[in-house]
Structures are given as C-alpha cells and as structure tokens.
N, C-alpha and C. Protein backbone atom coordinates (compact mmCIF):
# COMPACT_ATOMS: atom_id res chain seq x y z
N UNK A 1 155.32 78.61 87.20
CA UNK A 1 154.35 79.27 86.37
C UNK A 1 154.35 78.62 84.99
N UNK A 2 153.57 78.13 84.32
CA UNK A 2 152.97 77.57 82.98
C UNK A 2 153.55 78.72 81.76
N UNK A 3 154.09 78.12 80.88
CA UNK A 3 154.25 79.14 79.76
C UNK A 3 152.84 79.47 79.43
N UNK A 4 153.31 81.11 78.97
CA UNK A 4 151.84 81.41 78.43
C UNK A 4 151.56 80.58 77.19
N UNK A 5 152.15 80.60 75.82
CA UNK A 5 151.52 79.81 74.29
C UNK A 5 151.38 78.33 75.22
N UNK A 6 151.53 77.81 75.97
CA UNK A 6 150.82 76.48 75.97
C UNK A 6 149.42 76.37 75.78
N UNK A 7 148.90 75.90 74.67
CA UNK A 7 147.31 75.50 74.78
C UNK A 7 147.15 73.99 75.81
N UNK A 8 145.95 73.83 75.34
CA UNK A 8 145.13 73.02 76.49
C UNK A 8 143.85 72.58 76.05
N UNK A 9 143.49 71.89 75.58
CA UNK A 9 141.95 71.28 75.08
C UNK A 9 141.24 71.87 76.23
N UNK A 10 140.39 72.43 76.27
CA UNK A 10 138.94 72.67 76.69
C UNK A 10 138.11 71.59 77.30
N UNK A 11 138.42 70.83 78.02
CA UNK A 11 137.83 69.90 78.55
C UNK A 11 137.05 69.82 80.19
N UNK A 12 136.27 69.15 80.70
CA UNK A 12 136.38 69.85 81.87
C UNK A 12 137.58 68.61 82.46
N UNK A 13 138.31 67.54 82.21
CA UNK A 13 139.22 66.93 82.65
C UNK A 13 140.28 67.28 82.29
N UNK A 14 140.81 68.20 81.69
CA UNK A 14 141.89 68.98 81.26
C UNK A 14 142.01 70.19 83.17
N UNK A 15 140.44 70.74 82.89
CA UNK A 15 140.54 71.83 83.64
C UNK A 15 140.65 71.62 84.77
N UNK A 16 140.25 70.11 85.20
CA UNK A 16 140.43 69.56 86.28
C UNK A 16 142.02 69.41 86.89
N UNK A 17 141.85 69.15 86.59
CA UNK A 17 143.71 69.58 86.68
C UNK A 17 144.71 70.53 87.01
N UNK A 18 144.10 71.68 86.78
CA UNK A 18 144.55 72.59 87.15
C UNK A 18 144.60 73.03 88.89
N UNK A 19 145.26 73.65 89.42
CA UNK A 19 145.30 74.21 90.72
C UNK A 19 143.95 74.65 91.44
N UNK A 20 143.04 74.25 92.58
CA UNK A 20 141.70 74.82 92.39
C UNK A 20 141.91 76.19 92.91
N UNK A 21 142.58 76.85 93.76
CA UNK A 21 142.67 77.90 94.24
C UNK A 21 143.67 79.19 93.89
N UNK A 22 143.99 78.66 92.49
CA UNK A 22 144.98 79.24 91.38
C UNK A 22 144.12 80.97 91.02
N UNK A 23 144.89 82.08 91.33
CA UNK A 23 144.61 83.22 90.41
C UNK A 23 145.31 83.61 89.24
N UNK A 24 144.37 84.56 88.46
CA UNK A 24 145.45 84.38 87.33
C UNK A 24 144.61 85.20 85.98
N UNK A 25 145.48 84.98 84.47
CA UNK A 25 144.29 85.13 83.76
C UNK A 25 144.14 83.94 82.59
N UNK A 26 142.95 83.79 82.06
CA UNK A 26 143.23 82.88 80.91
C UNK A 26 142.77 83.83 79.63
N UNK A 27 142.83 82.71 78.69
CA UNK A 27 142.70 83.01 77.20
C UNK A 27 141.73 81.33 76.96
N UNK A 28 140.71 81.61 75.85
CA UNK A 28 139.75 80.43 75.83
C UNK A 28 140.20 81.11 73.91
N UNK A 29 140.32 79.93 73.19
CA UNK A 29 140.71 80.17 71.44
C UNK A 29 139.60 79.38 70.84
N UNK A 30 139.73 79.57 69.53
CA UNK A 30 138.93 78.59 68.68
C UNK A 30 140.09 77.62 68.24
N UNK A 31 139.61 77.10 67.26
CA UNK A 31 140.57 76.09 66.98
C UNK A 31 141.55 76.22 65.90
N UNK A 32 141.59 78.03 65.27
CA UNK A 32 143.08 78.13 65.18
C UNK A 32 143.90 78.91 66.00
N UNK A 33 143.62 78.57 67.08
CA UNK A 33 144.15 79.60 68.45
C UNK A 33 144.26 80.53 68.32
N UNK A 34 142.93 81.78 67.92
CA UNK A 34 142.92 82.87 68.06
C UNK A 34 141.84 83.05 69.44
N UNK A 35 142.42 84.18 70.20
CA UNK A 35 141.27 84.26 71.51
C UNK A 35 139.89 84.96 71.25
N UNK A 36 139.38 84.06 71.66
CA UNK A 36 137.69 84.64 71.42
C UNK A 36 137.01 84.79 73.18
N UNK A 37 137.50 84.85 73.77
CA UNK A 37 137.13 85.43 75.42
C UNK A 37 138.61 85.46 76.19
N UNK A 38 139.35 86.37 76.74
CA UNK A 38 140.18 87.09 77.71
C UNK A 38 139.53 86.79 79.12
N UNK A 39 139.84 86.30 79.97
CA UNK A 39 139.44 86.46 81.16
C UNK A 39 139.90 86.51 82.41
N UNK A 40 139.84 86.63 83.88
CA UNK A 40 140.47 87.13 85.03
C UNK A 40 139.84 86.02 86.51
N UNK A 41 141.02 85.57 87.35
CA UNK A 41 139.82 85.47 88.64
C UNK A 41 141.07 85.48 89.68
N UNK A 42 140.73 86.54 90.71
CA UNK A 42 141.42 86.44 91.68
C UNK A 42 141.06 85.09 92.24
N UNK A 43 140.33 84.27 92.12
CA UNK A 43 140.35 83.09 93.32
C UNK A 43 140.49 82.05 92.73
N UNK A 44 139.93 81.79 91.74
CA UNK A 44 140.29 80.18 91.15
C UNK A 44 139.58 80.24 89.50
N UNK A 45 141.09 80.29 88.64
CA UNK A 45 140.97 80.46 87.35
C UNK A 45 140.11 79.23 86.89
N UNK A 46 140.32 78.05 88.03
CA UNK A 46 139.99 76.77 87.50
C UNK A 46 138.80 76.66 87.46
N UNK A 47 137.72 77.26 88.45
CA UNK A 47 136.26 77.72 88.83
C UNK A 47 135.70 78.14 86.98
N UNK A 48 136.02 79.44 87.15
CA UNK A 48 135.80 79.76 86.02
C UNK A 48 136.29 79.55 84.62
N UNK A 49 136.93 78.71 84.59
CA UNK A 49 136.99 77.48 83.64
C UNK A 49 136.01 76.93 83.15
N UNK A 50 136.06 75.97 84.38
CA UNK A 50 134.88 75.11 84.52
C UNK A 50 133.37 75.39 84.57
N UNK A 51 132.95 76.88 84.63
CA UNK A 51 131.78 77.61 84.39
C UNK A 51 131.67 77.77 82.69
N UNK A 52 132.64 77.90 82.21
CA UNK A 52 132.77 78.31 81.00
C UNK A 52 132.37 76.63 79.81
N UNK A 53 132.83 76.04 80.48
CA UNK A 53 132.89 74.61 80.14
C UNK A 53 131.26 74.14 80.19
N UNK A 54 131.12 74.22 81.43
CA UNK A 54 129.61 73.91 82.04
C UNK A 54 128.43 74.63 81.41
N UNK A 55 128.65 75.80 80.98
CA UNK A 55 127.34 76.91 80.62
C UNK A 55 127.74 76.54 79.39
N UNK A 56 128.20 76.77 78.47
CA UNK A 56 129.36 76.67 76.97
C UNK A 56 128.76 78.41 76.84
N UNK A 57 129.60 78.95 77.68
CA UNK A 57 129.46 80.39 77.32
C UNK A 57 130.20 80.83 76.08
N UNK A 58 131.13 80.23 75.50
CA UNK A 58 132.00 80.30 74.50
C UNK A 58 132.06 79.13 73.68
N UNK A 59 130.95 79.01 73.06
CA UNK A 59 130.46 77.84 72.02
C UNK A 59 131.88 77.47 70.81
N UNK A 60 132.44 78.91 70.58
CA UNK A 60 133.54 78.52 69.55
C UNK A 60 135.09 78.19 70.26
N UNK A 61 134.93 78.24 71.41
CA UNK A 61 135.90 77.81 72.83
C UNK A 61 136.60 76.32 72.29
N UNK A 62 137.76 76.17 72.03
CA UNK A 62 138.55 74.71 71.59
C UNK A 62 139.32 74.69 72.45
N UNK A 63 140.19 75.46 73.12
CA UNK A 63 141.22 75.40 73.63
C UNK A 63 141.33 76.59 74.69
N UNK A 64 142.50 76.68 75.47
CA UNK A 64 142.60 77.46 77.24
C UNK A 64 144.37 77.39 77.11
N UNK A 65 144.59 78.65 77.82
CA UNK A 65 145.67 78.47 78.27
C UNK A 65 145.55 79.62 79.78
N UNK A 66 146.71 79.38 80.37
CA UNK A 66 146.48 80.30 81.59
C UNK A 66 147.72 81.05 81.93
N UNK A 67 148.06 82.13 83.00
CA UNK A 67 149.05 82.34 83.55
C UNK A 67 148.50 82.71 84.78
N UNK A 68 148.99 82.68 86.01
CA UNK A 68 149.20 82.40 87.41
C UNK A 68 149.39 84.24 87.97
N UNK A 69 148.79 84.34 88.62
CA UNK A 69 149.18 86.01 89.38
C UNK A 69 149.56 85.58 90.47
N UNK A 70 149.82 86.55 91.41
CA UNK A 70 149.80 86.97 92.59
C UNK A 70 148.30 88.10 93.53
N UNK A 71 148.93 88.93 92.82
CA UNK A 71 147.70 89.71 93.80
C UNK A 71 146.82 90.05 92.32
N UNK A 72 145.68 91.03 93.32
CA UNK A 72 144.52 91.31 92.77
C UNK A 72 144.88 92.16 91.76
N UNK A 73 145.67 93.29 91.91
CA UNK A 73 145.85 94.35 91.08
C UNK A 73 147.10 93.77 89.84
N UNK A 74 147.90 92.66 89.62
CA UNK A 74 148.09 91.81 89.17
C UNK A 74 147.21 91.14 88.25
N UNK A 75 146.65 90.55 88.62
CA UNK A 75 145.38 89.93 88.05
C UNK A 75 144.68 90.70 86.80
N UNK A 76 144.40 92.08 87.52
CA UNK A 76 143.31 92.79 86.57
C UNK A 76 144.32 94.08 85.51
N UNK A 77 145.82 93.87 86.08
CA UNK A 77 146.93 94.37 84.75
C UNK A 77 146.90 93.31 83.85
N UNK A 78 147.22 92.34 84.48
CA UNK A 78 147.16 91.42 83.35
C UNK A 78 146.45 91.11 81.95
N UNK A 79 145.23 91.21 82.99
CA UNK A 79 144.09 90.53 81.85
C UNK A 79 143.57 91.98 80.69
N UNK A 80 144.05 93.24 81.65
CA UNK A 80 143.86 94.67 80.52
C UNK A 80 144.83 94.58 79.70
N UNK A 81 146.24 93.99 80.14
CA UNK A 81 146.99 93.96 78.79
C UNK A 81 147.16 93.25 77.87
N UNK A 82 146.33 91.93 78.26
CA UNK A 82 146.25 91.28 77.44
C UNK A 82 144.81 91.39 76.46
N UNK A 83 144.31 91.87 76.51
CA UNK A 83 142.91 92.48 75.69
C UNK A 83 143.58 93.31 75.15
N UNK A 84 144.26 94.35 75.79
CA UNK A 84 145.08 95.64 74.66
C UNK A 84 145.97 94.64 73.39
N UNK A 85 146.73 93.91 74.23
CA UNK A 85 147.86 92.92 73.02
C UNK A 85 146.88 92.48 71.61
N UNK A 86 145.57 91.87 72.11
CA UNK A 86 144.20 91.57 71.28
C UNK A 86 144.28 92.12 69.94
N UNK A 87 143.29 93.36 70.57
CA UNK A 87 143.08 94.17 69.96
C UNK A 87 144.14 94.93 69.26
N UNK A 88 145.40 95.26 69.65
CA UNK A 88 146.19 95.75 68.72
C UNK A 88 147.03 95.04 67.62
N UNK A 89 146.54 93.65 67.74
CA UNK A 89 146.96 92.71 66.92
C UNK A 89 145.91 92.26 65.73
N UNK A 90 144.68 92.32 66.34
CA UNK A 90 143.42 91.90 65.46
C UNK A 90 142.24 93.29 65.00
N UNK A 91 143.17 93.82 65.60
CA UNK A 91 142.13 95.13 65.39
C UNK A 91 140.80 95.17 65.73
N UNK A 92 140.49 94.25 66.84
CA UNK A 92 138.97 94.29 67.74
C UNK A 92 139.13 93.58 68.64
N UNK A 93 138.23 93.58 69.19
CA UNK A 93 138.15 93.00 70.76
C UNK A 93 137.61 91.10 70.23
N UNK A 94 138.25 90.70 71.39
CA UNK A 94 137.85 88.67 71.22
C UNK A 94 136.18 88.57 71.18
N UNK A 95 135.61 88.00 70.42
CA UNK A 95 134.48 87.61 69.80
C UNK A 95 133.43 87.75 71.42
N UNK A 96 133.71 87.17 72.29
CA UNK A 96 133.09 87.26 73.32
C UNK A 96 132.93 88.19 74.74
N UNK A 97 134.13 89.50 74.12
CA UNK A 97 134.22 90.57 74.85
C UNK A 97 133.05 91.29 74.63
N UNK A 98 133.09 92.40 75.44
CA UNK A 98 132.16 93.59 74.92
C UNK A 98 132.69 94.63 75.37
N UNK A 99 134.10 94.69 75.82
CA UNK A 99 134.11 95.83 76.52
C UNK A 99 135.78 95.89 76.77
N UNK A 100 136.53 97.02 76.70
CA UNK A 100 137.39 97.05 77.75
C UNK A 100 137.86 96.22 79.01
N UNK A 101 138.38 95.12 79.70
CA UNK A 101 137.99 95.54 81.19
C UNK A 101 138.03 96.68 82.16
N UNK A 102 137.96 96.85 83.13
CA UNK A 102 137.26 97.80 84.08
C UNK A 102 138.98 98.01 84.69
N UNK A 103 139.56 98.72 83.74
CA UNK A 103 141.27 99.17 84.34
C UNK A 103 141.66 99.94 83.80
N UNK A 104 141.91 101.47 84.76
CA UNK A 104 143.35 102.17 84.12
C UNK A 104 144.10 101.53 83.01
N UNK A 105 143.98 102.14 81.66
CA UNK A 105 145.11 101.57 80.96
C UNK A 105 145.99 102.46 80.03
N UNK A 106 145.90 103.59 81.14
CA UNK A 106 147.16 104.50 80.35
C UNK A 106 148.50 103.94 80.76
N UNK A 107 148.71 103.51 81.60
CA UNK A 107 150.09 102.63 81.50
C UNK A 107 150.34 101.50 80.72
N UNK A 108 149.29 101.11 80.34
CA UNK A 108 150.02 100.12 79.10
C UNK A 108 150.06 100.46 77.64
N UNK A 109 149.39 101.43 77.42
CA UNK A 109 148.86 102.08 75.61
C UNK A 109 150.58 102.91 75.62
C-alpha cells in the first residue's frame, strides 16, 4: 500500500502507472497541497484519475495521491473520513465538493 502524504504530479503518465484495477480513495491538491476534490472508486482509482485528467474537472488539480482499499464499504469509510479530516481542518468542504459523501458518519464525528 502507497503512503498516504506521497504526492504525485497530475499527469495522465504519472496516472498511468498506477494499478488499472486498483480500489481505493484519492485526494487531487493544488499546488500547495491542499485538497480541492476527495474522491472514491470501487473499481479502478486509476479510471477516474484519468477522467479527471481528461475532462480537467479540477482545473486547480496539480497533484494526486491515493490509498488502496479492499472492499466496497472500505472504500466509501474511507473517502467519508477523509472529507470529515477536510473539513475539520479547513473548516469547509474541498473546493470541488458539494456535499457530504453519501455515508453514515456517526462513527467517525
């Protein structure tokens, strides 16, 4: 498993690289590595990477880092606690959120 603080240029040959059938969650930063989109994929973090890359859904997007799950319900703890960590650090949600994700999160508050 990849340390989480490792960044990663934003590239799509960076992302290439990665595992294609990898689940997990990432973090997409600007370029003083603060996260400006949180995100989740049970099937291939690298997919949606590379969507992110491809569309430039996250125009202020410099950098990626990832961590690796196991299962689904895995996956979507993850990525709620890491939006909670966010927000209780910056006092709002990453520039490209809008929302909560879609998880129970009385176990992590």
């Amino acid at each position: 498993m990849p340390v989480e603080n490792r960044w990663y240029e934003l590239t799509r040959e960076k992302v290439l690289e990665l595992h294609k059938g990898m689940s997990g969650v990432y973090w997409i930063a600007d370029i003083n590595k603060i996260s400006v989109y949180i995100g989740s994929s049970d099937k291939s973090v690298r997919g949606r990477l590379l969507a992110h890359v491809r569309n430039k859904r996250c125009p202020k997007g410099k950098c990626f880092r990832y961590v690796e799950a196991d299962t689904y319900d895995d996956v979507k703890r993850m990525e709620a606690g890491a939006v909670l960590r966010h927000v209780r650090k910056h006092r709002k949600l990453p520039v490209y959120i809008k929302s909560y994700p879609l998880l129970d999160l009385r176990g992590l508050i």
